[in-house]
PDB file of N, CA and C in Angstrom:
ATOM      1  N   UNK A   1       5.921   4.191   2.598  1.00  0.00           N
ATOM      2  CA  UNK A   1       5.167   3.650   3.716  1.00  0.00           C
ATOM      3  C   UNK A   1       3.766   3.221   3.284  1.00  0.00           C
ATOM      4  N   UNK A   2       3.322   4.044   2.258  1.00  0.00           N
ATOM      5  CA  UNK A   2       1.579   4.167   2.385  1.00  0.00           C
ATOM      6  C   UNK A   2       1.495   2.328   1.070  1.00  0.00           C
ATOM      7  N   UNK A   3       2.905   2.109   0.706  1.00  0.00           N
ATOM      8  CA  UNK A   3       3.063   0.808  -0.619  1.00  0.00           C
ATOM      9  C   UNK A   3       3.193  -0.442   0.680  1.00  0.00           C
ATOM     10  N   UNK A   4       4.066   0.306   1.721  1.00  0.00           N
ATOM     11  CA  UNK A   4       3.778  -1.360   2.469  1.00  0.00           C
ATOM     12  C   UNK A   4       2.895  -1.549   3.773  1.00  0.00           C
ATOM     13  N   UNK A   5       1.954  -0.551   3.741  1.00  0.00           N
ATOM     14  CA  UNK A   5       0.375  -0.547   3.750  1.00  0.00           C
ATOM     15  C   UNK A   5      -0.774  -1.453   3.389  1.00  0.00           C
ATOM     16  N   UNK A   6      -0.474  -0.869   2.101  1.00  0.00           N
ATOM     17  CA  UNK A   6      -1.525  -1.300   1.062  1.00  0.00           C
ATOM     18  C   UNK A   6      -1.256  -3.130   1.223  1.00  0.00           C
ATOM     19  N   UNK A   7       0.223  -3.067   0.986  1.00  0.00           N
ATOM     20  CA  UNK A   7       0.666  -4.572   0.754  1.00  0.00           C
ATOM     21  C   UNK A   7       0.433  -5.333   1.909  1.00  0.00           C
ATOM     22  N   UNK A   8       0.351  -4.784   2.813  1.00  0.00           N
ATOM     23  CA  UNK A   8      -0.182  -5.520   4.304  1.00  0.00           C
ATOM     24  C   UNK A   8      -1.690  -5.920   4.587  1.00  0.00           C
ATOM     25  N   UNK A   9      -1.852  -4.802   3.419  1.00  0.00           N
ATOM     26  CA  UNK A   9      -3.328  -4.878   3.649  1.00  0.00           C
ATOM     27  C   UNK A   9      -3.896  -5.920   2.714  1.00  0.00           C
ATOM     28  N   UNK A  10      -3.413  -6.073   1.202  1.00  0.00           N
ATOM     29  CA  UNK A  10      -3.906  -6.827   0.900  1.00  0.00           C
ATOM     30  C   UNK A  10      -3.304  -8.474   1.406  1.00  0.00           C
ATOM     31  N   UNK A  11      -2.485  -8.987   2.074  1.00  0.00           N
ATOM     32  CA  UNK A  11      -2.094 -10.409   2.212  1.00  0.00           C
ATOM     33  C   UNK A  11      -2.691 -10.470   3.564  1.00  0.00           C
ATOM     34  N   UNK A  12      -3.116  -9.518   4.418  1.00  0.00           N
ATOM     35  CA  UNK A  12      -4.322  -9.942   5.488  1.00  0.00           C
ATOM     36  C   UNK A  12      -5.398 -10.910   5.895  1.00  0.00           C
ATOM     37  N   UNK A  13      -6.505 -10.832   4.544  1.00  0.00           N
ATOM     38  CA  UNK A  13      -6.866 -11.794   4.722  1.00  0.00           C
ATOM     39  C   UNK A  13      -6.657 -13.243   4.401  1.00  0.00           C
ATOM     40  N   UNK A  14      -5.407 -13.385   3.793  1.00  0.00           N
ATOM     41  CA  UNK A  14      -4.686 -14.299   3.250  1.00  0.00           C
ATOM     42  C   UNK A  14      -4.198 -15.138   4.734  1.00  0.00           C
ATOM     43  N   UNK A  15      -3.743 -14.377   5.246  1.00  0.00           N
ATOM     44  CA  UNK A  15      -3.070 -14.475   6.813  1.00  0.00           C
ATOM     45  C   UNK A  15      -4.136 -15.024   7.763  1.00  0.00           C
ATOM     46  N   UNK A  16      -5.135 -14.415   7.280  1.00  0.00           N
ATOM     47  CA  UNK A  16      -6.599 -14.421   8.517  1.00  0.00           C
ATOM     48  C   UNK A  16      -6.799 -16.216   8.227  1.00  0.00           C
ATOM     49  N   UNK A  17      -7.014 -16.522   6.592  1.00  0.00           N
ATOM     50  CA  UNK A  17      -7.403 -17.532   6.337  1.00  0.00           C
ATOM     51  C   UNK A  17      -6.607 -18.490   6.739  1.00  0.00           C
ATOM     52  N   UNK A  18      -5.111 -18.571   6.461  1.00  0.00           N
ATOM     53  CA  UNK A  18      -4.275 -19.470   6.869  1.00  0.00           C
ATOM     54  C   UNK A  18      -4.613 -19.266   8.500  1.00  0.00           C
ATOM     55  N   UNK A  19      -4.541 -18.475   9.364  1.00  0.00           N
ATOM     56  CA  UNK A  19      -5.214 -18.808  10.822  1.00  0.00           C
ATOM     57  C   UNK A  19      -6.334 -19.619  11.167  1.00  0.00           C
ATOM     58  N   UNK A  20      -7.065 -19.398  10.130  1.00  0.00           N
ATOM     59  CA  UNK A  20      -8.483 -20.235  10.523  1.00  0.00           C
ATOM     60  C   UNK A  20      -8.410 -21.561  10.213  1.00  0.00           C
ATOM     61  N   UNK A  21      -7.046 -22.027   9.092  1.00  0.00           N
ATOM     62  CA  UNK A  21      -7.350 -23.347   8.807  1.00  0.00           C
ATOM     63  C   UNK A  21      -6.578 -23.747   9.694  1.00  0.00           C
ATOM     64  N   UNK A  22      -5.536 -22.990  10.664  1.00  0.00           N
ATOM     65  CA  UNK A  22      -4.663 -23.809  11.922  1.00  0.00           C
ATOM     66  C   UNK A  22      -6.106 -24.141  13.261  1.00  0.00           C
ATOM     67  N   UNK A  23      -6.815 -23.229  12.788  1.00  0.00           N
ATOM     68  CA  UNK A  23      -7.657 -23.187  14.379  1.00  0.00           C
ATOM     69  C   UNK A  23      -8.624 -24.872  13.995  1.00  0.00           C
ATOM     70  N   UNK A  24      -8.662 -24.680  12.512  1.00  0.00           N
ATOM     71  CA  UNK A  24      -9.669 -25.803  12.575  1.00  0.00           C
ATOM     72  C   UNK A  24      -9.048 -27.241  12.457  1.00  0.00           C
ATOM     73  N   UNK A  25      -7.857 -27.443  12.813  1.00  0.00           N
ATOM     74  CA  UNK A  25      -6.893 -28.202  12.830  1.00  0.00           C
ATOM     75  C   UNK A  25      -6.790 -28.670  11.241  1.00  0.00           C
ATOM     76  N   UNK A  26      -6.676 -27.650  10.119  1.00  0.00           N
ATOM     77  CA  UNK A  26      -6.657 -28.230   9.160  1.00  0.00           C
ATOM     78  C   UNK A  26      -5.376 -27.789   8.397  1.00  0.00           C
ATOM     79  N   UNK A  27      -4.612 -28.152   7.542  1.00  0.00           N
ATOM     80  CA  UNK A  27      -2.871 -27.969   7.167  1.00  0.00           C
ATOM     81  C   UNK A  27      -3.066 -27.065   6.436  1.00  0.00           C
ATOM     82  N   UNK A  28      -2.664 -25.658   6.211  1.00  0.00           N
ATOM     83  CA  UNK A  28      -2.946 -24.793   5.408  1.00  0.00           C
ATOM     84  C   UNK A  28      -2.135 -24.833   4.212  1.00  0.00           C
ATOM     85  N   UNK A  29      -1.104 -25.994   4.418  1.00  0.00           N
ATOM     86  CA  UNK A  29      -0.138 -26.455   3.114  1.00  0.00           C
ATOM     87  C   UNK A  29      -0.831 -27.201   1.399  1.00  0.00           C
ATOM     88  N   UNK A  30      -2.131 -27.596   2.266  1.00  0.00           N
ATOM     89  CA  UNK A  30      -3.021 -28.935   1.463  1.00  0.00           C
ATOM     90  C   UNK A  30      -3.223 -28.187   0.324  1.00  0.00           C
ATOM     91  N   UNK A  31      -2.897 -28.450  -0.838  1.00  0.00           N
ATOM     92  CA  UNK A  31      -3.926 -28.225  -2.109  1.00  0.00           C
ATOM     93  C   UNK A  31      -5.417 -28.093  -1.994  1.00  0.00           C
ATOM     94  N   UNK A  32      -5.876 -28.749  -1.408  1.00  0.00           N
ATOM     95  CA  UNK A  32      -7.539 -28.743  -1.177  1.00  0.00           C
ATOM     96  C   UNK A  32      -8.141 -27.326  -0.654  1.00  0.00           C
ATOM     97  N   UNK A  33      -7.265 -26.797   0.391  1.00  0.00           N
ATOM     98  CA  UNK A  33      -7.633 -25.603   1.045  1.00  0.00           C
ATOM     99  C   UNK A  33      -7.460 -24.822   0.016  1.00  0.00           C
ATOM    100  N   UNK A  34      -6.855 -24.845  -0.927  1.00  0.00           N
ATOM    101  CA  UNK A  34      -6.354 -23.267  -1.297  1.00  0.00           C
ATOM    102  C   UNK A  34      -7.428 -23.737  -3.215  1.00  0.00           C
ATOM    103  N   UNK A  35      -8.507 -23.635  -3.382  1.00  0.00           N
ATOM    104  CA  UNK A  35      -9.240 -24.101  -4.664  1.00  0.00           C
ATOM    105  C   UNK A  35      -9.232 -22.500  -4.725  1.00  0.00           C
ATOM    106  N   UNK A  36      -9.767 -22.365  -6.440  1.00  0.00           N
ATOM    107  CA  UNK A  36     -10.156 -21.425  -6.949  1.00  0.00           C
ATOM    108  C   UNK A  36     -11.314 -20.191  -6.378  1.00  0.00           C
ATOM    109  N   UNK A  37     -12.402 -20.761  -5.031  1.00  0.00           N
ATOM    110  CA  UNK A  37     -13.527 -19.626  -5.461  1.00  0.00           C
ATOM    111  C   UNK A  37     -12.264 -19.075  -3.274  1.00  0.00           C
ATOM    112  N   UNK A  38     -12.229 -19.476  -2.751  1.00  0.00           N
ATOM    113  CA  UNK A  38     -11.521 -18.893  -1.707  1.00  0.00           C
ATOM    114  C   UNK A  38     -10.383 -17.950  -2.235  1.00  0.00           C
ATOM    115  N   UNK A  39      -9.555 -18.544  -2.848  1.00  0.00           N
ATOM    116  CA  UNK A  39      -8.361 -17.515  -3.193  1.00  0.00           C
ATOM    117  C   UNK A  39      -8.949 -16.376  -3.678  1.00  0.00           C
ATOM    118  N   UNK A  40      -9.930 -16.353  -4.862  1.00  0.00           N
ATOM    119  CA  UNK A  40     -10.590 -15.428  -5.419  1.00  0.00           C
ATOM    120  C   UNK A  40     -11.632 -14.313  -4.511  1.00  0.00           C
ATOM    121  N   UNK A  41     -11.749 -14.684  -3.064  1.00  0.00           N
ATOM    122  CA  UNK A  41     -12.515 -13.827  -2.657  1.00  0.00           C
ATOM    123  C   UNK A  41     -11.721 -13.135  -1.599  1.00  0.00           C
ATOM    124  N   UNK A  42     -10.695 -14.121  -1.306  1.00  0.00           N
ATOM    125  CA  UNK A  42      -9.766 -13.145  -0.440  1.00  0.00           C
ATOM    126  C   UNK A  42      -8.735 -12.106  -0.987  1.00  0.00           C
ATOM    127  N   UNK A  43      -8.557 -12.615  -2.027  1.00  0.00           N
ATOM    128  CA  UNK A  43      -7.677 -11.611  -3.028  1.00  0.00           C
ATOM    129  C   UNK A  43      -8.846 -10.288  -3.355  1.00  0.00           C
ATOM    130  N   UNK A  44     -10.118 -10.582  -3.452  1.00  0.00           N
ATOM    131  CA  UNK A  44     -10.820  -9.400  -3.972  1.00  0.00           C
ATOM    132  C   UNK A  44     -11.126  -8.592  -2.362  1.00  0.00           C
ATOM    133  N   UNK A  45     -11.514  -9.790  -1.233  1.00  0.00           N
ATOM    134  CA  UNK A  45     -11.074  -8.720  -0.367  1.00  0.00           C
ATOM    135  C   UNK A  45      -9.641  -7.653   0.358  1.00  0.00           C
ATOM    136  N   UNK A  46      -8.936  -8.774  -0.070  1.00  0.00           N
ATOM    137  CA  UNK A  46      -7.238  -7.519  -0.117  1.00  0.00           C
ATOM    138  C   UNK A  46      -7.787  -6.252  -0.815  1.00  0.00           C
ATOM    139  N   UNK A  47      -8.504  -6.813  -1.942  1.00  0.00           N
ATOM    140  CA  UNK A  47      -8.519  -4.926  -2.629  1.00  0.00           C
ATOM    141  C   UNK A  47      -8.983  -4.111  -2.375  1.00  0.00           C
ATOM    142  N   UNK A  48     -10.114  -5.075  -1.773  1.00  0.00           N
ATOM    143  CA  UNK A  48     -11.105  -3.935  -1.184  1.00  0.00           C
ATOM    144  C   UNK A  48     -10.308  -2.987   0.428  1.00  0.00           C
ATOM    145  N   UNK A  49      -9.620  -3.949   0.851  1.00  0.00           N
ATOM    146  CA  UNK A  49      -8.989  -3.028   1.853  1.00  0.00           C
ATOM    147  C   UNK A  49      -8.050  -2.132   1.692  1.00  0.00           C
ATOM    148  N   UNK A  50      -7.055  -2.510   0.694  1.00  0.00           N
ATOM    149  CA  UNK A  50      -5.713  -1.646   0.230  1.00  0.00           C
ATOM    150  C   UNK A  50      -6.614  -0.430  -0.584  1.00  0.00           C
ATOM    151  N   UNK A  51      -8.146  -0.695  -1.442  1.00  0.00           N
ATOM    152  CA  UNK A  51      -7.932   0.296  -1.999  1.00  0.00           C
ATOM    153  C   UNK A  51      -8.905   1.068  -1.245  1.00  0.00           C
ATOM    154  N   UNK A  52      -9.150   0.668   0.000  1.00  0.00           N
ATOM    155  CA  UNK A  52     -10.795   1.568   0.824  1.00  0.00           C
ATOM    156  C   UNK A  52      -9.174   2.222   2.028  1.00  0.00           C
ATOM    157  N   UNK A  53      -8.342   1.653   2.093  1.00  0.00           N
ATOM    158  CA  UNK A  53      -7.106   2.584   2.480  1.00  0.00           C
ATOM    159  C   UNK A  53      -6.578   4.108   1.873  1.00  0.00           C
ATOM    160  N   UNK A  54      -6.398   3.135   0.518  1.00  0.00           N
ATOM    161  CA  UNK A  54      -5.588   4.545  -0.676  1.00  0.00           C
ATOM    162  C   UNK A  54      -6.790   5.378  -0.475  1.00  0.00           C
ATOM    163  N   UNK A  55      -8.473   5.133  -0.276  1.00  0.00           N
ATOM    164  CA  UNK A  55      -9.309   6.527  -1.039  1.00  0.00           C
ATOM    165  C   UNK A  55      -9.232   7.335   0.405  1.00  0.00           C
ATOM    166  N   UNK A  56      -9.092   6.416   2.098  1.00  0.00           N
ATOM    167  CA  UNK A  56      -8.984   7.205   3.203  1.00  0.00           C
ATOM    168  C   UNK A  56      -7.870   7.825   2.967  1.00  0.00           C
ATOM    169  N   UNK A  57      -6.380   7.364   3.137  1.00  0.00           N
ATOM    170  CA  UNK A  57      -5.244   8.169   2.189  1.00  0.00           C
ATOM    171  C   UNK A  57      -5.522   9.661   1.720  1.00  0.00           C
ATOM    172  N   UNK A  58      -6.289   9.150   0.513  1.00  0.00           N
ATOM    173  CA  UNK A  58      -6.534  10.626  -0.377  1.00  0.00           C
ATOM    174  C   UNK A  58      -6.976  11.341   0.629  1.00  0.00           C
ATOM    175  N   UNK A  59      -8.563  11.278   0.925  1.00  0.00           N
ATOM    176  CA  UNK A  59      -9.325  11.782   1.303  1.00  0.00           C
ATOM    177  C   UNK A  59      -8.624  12.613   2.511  1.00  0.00           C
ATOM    178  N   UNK A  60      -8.258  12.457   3.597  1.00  0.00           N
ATOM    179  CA  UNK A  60      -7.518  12.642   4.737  1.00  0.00           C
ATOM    180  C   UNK A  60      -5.918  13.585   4.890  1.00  0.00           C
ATOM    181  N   UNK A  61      -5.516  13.173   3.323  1.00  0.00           N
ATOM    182  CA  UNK A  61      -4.115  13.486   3.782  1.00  0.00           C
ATOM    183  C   UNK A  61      -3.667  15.167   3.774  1.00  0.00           C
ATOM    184  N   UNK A  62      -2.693  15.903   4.219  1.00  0.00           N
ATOM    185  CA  UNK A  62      -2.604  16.630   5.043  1.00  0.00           C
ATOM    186  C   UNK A  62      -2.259  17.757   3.747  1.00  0.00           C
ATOM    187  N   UNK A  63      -3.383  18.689   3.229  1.00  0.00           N
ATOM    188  CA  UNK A  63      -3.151  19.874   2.223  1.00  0.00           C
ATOM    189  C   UNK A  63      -2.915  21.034   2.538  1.00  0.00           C
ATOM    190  N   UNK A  64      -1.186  21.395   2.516  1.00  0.00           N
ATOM    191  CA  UNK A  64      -1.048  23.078   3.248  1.00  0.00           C
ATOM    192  C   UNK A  64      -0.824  23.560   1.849  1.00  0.00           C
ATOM    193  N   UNK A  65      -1.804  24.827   1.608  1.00  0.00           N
ATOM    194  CA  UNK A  65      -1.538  25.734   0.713  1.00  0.00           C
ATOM    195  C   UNK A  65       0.182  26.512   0.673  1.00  0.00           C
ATOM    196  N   UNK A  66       0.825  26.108   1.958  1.00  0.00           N
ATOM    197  CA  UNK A  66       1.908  27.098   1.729  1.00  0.00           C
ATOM    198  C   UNK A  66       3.457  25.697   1.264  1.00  0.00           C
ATOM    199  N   UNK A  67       2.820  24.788   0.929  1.00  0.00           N
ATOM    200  CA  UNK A  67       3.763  23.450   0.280  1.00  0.00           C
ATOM    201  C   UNK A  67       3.740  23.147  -1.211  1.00  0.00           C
ATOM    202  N   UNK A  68       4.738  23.500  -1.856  1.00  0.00           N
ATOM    203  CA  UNK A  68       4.997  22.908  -3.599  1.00  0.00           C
ATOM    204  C   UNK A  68       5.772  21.604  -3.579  1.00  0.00           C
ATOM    205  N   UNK A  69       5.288  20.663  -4.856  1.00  0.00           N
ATOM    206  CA  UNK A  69       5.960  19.901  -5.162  1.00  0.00           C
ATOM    207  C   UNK A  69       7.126  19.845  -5.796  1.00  0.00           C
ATOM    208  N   UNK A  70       8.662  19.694  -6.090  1.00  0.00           N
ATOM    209  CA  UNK A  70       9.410  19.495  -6.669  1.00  0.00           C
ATOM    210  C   UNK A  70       9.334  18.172  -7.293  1.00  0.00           C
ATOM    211  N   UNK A  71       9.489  18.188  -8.058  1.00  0.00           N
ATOM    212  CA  UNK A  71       9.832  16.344  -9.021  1.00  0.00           C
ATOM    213  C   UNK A  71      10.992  16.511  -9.365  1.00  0.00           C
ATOM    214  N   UNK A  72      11.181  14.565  -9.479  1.00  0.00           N
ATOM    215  CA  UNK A  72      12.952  14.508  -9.565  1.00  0.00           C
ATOM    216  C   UNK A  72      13.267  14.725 -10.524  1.00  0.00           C
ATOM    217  N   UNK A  73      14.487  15.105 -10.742  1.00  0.00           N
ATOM    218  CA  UNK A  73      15.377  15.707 -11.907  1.00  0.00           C
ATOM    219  C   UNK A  73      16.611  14.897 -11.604  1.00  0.00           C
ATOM    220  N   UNK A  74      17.261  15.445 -12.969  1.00  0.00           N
ATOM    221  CA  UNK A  74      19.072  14.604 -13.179  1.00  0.00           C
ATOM    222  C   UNK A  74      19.113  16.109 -13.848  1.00  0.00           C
ATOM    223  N   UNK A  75      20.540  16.571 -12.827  1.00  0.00           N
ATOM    224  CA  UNK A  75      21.010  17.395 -13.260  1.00  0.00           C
ATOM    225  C   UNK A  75      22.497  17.597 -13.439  1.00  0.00           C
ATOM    226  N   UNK A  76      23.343  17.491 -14.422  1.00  0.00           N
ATOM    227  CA  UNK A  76      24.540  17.208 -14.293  1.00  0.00           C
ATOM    228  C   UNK A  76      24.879  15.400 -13.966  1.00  0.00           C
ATOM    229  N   UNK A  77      24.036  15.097 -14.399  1.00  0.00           N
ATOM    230  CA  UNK A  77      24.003  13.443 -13.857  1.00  0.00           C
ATOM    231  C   UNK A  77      24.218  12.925 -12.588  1.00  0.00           C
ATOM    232  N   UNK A  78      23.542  13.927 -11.882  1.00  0.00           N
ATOM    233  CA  UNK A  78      23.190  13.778 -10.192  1.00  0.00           C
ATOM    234  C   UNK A  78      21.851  13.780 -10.509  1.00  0.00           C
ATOM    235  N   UNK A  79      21.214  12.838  -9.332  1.00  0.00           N
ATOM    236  CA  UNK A  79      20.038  12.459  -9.181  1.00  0.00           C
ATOM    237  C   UNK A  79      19.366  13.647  -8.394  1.00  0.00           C
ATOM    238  N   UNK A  80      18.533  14.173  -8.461  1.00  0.00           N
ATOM    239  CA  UNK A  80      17.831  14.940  -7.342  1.00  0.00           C
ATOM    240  C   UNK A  80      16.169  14.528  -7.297  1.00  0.00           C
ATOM    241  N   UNK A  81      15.655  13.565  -5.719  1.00  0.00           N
ATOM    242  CA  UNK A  81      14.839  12.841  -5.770  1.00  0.00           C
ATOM    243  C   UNK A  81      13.570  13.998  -5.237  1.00  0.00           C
ATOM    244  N   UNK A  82      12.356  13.758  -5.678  1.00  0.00           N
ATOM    245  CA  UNK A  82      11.256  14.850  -5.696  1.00  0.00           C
ATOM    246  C   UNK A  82      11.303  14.824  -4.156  1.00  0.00           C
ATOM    247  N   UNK A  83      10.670  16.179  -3.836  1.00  0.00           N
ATOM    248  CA  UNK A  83      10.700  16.298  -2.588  1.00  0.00           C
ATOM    249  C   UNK A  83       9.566  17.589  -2.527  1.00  0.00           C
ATOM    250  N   UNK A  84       8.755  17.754  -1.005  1.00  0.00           N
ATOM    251  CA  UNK A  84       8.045  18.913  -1.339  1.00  0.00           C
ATOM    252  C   UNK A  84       8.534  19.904  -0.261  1.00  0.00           C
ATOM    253  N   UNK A  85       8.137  21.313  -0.212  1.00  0.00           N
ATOM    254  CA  UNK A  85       9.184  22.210   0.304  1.00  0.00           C
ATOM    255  C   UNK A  85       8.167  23.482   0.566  1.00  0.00           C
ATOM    256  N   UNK A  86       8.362  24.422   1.883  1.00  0.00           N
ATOM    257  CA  UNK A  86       8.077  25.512   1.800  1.00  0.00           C
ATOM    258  C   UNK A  86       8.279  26.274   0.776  1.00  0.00           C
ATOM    259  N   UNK A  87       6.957  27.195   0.305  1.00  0.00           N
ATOM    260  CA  UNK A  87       6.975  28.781  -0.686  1.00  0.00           C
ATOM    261  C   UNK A  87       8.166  29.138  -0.124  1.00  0.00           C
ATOM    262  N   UNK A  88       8.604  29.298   0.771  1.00  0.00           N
ATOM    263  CA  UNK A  88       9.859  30.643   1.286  1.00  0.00           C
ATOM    264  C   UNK A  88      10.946  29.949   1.501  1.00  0.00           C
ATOM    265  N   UNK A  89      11.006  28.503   1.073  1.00  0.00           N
ATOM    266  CA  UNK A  89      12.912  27.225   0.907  1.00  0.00           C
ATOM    267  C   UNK A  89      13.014  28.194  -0.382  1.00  0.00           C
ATOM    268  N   UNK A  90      14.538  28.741  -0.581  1.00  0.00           N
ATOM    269  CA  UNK A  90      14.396  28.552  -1.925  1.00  0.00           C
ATOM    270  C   UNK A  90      15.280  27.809  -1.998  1.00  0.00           C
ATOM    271  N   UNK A  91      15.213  26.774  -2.453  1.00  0.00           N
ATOM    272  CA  UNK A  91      16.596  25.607  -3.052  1.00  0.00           C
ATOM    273  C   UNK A  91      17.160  26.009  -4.068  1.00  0.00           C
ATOM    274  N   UNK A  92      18.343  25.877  -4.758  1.00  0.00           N
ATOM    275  CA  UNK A  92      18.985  25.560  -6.064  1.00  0.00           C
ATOM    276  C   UNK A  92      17.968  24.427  -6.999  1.00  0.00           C
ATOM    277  N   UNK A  93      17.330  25.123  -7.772  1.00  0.00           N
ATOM    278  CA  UNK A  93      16.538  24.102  -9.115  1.00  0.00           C
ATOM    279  C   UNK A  93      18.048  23.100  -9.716  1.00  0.00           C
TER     280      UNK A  93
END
């Protein structure tokens, strides 16, 4: 979820811009619209949003001391995909 986030976040202002060139009755198809220093500032603002997301993300996200991580394993050539789990699950490792 938090990958098609980020990815929303960065083609936003991409989106914003193609809106503004419909509002100004201008073809957002044209070569002319799309030059080097625009693409370059909306792409640097995508990052700035996807990555001022990921540090709220970090910052915010939800730390219970009583949750471990498992990582995935192949065991017997079954997949087992990471998952995190109560101290007191005990699963089969």
């Amino acid at each position: 979820m938090r990958i098609v986030v980020n990815l929303l976040l960065f083609v936003l202002p991409f989106v914003l811009y193609i809106g503004w060139l419909h509002l100004k009755e201008k073809s957002p198809f044209l070569k002319e619209h799309w030059e080097r220093r625009p693409v370059i500032w909306l792409g640097l603002f995508g990052i700035v949003l996807g990555g001022g997301y990921f540090l709220y993300h970090l910052a915010y996200q939800v730390r219970d001391p009583n949750v471990i991580y498992r990582p995935a394993r192949v065991e017997n050539g079954v997949f087992h995909p990471a998952r995190m789990e109560r101290r007191g699950d005990q699963a089969p490792r």
